[in-house]
N, C-alpha and C. Protein backbone atom coordinates (compact mmCIF):
# COMPACT_ATOMS: atom_id res chain seq x y z
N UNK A 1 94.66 93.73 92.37
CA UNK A 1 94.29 95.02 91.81
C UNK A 1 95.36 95.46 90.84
N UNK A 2 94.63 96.62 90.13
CA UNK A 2 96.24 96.80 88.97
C UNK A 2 97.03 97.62 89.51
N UNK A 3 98.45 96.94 88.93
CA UNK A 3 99.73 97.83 89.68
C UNK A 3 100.16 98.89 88.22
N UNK A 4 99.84 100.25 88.64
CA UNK A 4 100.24 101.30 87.95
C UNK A 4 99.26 101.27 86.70
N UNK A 5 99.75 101.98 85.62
CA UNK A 5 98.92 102.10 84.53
C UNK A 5 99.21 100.57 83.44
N UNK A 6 99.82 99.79 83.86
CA UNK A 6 99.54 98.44 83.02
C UNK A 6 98.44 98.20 83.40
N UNK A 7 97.29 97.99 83.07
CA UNK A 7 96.38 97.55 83.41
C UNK A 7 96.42 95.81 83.34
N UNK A 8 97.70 95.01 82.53
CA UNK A 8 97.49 93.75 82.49
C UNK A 8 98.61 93.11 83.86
N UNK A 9 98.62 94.24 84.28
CA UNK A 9 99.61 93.83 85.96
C UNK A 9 98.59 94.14 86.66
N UNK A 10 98.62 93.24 88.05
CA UNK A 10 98.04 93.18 89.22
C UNK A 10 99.31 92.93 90.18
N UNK A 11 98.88 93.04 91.22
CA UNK A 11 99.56 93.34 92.72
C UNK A 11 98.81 92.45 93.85
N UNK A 12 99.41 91.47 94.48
CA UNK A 12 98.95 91.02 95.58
C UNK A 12 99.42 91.22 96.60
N UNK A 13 98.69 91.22 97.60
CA UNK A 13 99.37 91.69 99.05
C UNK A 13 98.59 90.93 99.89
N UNK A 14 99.53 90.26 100.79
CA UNK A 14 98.82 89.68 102.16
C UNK A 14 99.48 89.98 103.45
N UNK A 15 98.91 90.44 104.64
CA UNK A 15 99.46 90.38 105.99
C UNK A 15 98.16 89.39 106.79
N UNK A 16 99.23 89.14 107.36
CA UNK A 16 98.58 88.03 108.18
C UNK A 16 98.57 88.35 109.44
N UNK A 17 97.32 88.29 110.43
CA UNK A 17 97.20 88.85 112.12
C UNK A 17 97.01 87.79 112.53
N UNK A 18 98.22 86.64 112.91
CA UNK A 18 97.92 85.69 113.71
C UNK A 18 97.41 85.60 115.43
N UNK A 19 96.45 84.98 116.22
CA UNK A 19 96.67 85.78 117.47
C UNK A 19 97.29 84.07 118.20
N UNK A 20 97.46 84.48 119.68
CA UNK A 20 98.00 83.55 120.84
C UNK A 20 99.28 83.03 120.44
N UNK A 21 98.97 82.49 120.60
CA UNK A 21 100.70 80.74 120.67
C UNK A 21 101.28 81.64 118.82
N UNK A 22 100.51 81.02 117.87
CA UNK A 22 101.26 81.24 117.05
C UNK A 22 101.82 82.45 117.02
N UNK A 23 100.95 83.33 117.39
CA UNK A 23 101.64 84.48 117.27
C UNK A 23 103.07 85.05 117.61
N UNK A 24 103.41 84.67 119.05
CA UNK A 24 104.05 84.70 119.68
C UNK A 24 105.68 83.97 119.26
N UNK A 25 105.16 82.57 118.71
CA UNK A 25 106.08 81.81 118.17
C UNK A 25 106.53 82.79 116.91
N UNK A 26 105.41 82.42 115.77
CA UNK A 26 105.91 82.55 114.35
C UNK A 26 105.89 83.73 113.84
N UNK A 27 105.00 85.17 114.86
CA UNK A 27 105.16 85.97 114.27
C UNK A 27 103.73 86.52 113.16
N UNK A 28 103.64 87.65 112.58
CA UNK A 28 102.58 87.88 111.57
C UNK A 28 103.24 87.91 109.86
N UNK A 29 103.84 87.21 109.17
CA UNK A 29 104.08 87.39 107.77
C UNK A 29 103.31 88.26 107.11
N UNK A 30 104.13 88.94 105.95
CA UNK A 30 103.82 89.54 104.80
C UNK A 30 104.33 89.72 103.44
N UNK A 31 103.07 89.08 102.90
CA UNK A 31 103.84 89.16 101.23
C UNK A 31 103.51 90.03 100.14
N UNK A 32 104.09 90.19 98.99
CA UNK A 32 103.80 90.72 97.88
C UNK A 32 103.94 89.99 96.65
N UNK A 33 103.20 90.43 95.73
CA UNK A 33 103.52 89.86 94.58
C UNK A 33 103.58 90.76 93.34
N UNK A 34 103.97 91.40 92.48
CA UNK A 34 103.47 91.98 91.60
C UNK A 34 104.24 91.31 90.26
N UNK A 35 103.07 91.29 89.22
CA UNK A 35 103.14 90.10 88.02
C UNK A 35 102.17 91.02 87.09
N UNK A 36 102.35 90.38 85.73
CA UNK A 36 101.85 91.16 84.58
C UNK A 36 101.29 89.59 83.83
N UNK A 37 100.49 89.93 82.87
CA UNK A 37 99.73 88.87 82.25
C UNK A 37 99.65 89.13 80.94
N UNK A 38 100.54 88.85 79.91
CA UNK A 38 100.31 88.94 78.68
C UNK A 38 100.13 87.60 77.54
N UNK A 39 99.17 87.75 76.72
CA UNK A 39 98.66 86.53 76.25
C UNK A 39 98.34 85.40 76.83
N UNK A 40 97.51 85.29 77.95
CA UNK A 40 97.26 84.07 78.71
C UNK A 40 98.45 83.73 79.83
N UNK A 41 99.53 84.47 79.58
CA UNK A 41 100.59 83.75 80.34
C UNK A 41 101.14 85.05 81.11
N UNK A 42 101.13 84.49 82.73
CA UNK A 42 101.64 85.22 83.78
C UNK A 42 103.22 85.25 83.86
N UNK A 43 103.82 86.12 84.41
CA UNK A 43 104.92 86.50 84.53
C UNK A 43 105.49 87.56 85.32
N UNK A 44 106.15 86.59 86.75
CA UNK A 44 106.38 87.48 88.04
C UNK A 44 107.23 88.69 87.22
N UNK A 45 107.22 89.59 88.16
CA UNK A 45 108.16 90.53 88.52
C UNK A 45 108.92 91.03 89.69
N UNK A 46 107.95 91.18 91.02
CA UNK A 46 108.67 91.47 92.38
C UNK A 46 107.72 91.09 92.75
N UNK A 47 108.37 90.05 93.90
CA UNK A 47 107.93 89.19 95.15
C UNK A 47 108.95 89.65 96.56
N UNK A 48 108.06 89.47 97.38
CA UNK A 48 108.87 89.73 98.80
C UNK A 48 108.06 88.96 99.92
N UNK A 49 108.84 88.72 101.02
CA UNK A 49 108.71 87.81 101.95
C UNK A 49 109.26 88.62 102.94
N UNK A 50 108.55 89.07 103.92
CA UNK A 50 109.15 89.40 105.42
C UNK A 50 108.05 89.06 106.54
N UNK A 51 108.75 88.76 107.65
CA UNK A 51 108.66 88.04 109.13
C UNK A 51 108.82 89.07 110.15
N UNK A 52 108.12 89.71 110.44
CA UNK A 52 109.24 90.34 112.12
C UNK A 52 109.94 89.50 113.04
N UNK A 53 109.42 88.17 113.51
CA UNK A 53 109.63 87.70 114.12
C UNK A 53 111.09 86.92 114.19
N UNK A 54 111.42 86.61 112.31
CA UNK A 54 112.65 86.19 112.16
C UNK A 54 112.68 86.32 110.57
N UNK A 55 113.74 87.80 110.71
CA UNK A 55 114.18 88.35 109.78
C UNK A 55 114.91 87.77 109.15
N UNK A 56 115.80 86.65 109.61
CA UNK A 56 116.51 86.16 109.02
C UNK A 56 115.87 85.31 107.49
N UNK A 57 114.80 85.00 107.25
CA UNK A 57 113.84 84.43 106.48
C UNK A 57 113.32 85.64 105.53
N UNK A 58 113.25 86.91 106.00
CA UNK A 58 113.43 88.17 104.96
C UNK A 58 113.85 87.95 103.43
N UNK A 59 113.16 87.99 102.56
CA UNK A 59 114.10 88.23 101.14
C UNK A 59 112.83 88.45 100.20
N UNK A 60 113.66 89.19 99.02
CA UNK A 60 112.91 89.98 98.03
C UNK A 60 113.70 89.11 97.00
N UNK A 61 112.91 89.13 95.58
CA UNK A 61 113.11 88.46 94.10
C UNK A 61 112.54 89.75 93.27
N UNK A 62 113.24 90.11 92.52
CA UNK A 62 113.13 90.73 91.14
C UNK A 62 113.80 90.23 90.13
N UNK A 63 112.56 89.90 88.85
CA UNK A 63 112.43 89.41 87.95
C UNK A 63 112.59 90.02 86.47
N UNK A 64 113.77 89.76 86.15
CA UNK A 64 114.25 90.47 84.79
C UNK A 64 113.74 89.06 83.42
N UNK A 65 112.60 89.12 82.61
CA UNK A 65 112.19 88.34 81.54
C UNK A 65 112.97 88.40 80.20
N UNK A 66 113.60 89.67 80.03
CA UNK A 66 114.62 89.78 79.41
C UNK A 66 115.56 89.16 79.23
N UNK A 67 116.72 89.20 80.70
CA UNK A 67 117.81 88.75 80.27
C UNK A 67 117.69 87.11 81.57
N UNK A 68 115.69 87.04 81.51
CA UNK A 68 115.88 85.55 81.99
C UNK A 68 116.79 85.46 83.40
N UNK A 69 116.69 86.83 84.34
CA UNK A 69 117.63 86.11 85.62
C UNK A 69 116.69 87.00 86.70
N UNK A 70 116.61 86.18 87.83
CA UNK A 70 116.27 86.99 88.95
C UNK A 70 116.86 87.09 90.03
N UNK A 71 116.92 88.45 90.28
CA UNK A 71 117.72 88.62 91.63
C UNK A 71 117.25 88.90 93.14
N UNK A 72 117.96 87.73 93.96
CA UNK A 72 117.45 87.70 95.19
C UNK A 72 118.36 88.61 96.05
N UNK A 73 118.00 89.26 97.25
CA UNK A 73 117.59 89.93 98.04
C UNK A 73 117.72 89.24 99.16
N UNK A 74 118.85 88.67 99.95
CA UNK A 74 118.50 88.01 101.37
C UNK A 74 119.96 88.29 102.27
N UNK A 75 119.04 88.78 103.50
CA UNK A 75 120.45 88.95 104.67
C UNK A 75 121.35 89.84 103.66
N UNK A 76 120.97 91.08 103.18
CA UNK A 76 122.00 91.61 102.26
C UNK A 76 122.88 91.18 101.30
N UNK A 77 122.58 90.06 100.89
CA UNK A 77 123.87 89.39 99.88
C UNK A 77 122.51 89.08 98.79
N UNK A 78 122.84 89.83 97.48
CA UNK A 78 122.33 89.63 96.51
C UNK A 78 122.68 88.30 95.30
N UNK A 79 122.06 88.03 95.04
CA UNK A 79 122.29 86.90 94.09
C UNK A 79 121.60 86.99 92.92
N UNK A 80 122.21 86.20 91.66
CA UNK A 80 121.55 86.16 90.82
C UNK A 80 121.31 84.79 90.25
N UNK A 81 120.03 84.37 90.00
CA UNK A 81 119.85 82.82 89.04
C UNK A 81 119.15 83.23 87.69
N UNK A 82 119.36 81.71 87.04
CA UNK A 82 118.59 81.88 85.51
C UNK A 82 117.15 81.43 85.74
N UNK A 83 116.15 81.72 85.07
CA UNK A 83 114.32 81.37 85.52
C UNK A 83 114.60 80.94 83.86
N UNK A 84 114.00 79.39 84.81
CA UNK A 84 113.14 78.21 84.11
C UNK A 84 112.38 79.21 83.35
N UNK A 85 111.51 78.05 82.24
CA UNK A 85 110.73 78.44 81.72
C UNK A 85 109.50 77.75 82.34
N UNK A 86 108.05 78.53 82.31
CA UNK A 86 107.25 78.36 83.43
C UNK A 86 107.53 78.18 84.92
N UNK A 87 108.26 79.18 84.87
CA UNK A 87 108.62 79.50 86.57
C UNK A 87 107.43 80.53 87.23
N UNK A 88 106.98 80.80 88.71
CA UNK A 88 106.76 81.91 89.10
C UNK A 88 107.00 82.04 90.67
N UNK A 89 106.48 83.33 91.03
CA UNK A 89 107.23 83.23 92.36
C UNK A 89 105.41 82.75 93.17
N UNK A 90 105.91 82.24 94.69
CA UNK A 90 105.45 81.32 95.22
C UNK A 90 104.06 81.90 95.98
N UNK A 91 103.89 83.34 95.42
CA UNK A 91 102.25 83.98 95.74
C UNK A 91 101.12 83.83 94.51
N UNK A 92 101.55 83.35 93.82
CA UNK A 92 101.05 83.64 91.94
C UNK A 92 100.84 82.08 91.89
N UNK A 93 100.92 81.03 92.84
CA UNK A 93 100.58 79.94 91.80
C UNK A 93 98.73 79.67 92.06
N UNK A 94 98.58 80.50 92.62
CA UNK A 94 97.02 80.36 93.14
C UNK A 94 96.26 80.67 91.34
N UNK A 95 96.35 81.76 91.02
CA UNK A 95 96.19 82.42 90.08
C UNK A 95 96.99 81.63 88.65
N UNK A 96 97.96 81.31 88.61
CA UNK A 96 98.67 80.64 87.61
C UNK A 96 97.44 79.34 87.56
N UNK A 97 97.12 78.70 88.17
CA UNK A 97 96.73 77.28 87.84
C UNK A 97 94.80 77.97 87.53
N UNK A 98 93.89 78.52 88.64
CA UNK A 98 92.98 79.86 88.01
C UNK A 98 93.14 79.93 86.47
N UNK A 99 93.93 80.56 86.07
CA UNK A 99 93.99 81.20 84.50
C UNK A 99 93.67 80.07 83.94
N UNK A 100 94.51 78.63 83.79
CA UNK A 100 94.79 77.39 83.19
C UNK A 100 93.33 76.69 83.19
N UNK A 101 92.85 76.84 84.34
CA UNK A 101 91.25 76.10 84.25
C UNK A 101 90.67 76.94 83.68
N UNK A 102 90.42 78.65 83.79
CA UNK A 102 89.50 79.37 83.19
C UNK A 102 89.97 78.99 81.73
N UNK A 103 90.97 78.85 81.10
CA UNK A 103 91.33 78.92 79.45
C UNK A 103 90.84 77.65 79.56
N UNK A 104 90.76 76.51 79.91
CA UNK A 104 90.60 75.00 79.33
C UNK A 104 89.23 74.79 79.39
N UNK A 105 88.41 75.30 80.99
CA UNK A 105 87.01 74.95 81.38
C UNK A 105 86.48 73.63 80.84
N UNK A 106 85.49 73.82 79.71
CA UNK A 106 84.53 72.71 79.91
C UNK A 106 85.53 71.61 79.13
N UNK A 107 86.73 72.04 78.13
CA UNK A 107 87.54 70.85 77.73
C UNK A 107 88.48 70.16 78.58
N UNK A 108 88.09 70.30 79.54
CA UNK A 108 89.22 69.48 80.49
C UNK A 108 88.45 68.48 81.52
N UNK A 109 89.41 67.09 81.14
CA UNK A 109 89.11 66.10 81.19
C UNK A 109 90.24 65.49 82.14
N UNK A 110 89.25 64.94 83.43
CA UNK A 110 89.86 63.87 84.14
C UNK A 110 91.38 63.22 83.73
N UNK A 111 92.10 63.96 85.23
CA UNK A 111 93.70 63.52 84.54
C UNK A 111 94.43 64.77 83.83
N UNK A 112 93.61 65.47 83.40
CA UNK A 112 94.78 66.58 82.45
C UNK A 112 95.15 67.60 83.57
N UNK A 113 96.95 67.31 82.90
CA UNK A 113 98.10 68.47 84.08
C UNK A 113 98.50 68.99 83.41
N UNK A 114 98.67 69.94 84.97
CA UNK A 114 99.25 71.15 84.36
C UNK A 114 100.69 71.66 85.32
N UNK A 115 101.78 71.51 84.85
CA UNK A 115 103.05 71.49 85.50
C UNK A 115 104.00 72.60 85.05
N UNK A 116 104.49 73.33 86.42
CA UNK A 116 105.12 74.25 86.39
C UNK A 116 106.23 74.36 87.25
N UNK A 117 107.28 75.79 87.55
CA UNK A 117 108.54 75.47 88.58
C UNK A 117 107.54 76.65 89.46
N UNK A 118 108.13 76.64 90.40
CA UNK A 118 108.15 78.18 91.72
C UNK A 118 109.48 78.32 91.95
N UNK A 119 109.61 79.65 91.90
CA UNK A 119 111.06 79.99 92.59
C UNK A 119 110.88 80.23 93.59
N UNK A 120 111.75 80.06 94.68
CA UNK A 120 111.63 80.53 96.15
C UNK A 120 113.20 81.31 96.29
N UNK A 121 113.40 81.61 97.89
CA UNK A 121 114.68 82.53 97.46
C UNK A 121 116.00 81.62 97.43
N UNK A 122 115.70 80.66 97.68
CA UNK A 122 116.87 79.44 97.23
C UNK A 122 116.89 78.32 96.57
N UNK A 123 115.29 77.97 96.27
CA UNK A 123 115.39 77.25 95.28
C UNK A 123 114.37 76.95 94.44
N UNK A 124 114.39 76.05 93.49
CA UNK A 124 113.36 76.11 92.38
C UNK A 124 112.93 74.63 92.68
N UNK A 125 111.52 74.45 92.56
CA UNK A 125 110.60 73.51 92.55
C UNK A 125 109.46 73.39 92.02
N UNK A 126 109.27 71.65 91.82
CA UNK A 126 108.68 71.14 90.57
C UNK A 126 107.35 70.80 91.07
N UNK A 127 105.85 71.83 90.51
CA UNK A 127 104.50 71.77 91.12
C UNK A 127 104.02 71.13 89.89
N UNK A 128 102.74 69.99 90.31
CA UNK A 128 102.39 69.15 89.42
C UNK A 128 100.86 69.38 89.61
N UNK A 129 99.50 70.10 89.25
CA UNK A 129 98.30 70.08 89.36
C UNK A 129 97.36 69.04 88.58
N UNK A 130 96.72 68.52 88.71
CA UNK A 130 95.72 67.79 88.04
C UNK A 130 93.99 67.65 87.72
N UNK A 131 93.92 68.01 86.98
CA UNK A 131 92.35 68.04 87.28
C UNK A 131 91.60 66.71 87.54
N UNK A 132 90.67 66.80 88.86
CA UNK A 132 89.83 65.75 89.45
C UNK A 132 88.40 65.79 88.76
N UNK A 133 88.19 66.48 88.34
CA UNK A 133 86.59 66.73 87.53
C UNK A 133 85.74 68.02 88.10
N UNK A 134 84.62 67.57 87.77
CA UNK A 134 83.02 68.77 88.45
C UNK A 134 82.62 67.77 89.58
N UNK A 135 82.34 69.14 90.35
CA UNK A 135 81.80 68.82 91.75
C UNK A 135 80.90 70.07 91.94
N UNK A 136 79.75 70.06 93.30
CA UNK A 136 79.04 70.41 93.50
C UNK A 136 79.37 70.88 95.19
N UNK A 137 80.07 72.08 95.32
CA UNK A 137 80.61 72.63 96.56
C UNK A 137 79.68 73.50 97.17
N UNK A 138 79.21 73.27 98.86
CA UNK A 138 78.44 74.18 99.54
C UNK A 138 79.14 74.74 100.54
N UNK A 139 79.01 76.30 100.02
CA UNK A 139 80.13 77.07 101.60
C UNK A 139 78.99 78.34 101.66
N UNK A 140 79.42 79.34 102.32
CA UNK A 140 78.45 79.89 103.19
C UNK A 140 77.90 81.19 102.46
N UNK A 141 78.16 81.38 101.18
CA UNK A 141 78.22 81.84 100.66
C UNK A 141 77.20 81.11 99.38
N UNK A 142 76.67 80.06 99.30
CA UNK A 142 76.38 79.04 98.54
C UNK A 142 76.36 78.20 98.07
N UNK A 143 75.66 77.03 97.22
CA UNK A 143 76.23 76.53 96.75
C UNK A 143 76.41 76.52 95.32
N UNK A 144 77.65 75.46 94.36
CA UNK A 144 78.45 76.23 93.54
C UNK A 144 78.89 75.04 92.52
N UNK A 145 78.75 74.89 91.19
CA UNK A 145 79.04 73.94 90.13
C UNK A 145 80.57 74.17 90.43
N UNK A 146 81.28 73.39 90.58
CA UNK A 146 83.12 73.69 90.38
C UNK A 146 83.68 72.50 89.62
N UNK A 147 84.79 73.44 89.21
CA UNK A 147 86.17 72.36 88.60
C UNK A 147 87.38 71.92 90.00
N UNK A 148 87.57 71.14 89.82
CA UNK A 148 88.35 70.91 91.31
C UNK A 148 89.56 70.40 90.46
N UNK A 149 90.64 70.69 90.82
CA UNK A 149 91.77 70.59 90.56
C UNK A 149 92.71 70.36 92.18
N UNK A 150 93.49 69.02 91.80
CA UNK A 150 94.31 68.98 93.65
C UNK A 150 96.20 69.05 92.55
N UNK A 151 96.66 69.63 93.74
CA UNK A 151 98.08 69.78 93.55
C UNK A 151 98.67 67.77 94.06
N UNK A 152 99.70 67.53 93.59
CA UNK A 152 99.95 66.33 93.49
C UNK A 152 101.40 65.82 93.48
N UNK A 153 102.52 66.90 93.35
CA UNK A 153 103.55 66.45 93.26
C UNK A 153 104.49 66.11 94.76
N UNK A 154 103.57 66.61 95.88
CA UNK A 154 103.80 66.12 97.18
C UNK A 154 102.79 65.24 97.76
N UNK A 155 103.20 63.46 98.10
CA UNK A 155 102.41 62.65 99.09
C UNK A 155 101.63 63.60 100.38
N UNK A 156 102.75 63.67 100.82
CA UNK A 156 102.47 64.10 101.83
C UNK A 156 101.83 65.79 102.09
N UNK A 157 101.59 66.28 100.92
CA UNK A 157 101.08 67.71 101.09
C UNK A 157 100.41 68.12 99.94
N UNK A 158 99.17 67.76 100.39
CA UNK A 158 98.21 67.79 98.87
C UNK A 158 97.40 69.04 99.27
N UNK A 159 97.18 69.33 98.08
CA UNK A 159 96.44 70.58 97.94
C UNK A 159 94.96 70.43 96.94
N UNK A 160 93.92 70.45 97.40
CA UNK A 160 92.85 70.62 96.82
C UNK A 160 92.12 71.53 96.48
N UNK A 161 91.51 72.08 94.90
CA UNK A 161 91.06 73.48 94.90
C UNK A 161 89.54 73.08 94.26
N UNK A 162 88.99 74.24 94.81
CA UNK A 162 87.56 73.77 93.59
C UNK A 162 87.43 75.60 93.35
N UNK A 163 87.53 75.52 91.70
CA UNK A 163 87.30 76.66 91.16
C UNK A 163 85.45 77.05 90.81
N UNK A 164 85.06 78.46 90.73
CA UNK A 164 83.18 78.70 90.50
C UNK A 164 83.79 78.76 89.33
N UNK A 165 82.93 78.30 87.95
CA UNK A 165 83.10 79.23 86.68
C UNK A 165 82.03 80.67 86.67
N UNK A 166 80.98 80.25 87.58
CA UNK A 166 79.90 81.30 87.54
C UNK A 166 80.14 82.72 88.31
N UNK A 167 81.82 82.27 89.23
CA UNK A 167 82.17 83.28 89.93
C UNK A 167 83.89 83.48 89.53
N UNK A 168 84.12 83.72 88.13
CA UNK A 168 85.32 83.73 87.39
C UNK A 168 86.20 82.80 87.64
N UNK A 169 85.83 81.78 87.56
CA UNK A 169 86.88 80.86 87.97
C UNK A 169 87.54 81.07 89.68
N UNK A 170 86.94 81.71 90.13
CA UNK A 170 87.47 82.01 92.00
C UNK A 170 87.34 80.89 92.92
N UNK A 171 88.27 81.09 93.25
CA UNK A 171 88.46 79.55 94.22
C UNK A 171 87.50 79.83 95.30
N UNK A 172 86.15 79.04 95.65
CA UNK A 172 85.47 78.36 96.82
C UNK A 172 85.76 77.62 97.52
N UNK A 173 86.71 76.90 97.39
CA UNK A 173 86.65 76.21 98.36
C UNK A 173 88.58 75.46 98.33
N UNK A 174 89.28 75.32 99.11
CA UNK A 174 90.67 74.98 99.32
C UNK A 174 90.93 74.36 100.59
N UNK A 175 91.17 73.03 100.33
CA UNK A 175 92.05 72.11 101.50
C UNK A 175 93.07 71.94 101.48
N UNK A 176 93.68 72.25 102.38
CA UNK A 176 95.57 71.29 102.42
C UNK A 176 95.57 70.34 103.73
N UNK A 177 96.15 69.53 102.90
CA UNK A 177 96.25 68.28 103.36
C UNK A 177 98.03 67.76 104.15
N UNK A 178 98.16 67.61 105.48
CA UNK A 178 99.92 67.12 105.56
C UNK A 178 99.60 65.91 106.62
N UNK A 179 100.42 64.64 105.66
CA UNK A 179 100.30 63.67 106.06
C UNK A 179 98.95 62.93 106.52
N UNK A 180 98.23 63.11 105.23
CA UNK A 180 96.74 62.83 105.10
C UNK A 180 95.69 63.20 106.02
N UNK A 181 96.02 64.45 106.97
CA UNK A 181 95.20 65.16 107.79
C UNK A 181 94.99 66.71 107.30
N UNK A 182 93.81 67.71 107.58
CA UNK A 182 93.57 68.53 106.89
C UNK A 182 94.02 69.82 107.76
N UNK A 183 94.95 70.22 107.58
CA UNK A 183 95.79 71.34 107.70
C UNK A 183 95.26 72.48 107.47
N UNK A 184 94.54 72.54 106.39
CA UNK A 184 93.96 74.12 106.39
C UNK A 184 92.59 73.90 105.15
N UNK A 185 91.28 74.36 106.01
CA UNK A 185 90.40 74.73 105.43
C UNK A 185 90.16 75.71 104.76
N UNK A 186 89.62 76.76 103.42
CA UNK A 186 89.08 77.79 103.16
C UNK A 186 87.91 77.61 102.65
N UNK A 187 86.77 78.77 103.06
CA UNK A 187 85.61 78.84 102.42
C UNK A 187 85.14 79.51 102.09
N UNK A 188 84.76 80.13 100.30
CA UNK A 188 83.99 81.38 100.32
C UNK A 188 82.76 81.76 101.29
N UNK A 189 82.69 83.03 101.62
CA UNK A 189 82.05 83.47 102.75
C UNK A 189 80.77 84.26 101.98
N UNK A 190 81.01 85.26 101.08
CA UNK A 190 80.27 85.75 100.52
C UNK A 190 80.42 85.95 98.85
């Protein structure tokens, strides 16, 4: 949704209500994101990460594009690094790779990547997406012409997306994959 009167900023927010075992263990996370979008190209601003369960994993990033540095926020000791170019923080790449298929759509061809960094609160890493082609996805909600695009720069932790164009490019359907077993299903519902 939009954050304040930029209308080309949006705001994400997730809490998570895990119940039983995990709960207990890991706790309910919550994140934020807030990012602005000018000329096709996204660009964090404030991200945050907190745990009840273990605060110690707590930390906030604010993003200065200006003078190119962002400052982290963890266990009270602030820091500052320099941001890559095509960096973002690690709630926005859903949407970062989204934008990239909606701008390319019907010109994108088997094989074409799209490679970017994520900052996290200690370090920066190298995400590699690829487009797999059109597919024909049924979830409960319907079924749906998609662009499927899988993340690729981890063996062992692949990520599969299939974007609707008929439903703005919105992701229907998302697998993750660890150690070639499927870790997490999503399915549009409605």
């Amino acid at each position: 949704r939009p954050a304040g009167k930029d209308t080309d900023c949006s705001r994400y927010e997730s809490t998570t209500q895990p119940s039983g075992l995990v709960k207990v263990l890991y706790g309910s996370p919550y994140e934020l994101s807030t990012f602005c979008v000018r000329n096709g190209v996204i660009r964090s601003k404030h991200y945050e990460f907190s745990i009840k369960k273990n605060s110690d994993d707590n930390f906030s990033m604010d993003f200065d594009w200006t003078t190119r540095k962002v400052k982290t926020l963890k266990q009270g000791t602030l820091t500052a690094r320099d941001i890559p170019d095509d960096t973002y923080d690690r709630f926005v790449l859903r949407e970062v790779v989204r934008l990239w298929v909606k701008q390319h759509g019907e010109a994108l061809k088997k094989g074409d990547e799209l490679a970017f960094k994520m900052m996290d609160d200690d370090s920066v890493n190298d995400y590699r997406f690829v487009f797999q082609g059109r597919e024909t996805v049924k979830t409960p909600a319907g079924a749906f012409e998609t662009l499927r695009v899988d993340r690729v720069n981890d063996p062992n932790r692949v990520l599969r997306t299939w974007f609707a164009p008929t439903r703005d490019y919105t992701i229907v359907e998302l697998e993750q994959f660890r150690n070639g077993k499927v870790d997490l299903r999503l399915l549009l519902n409605k």
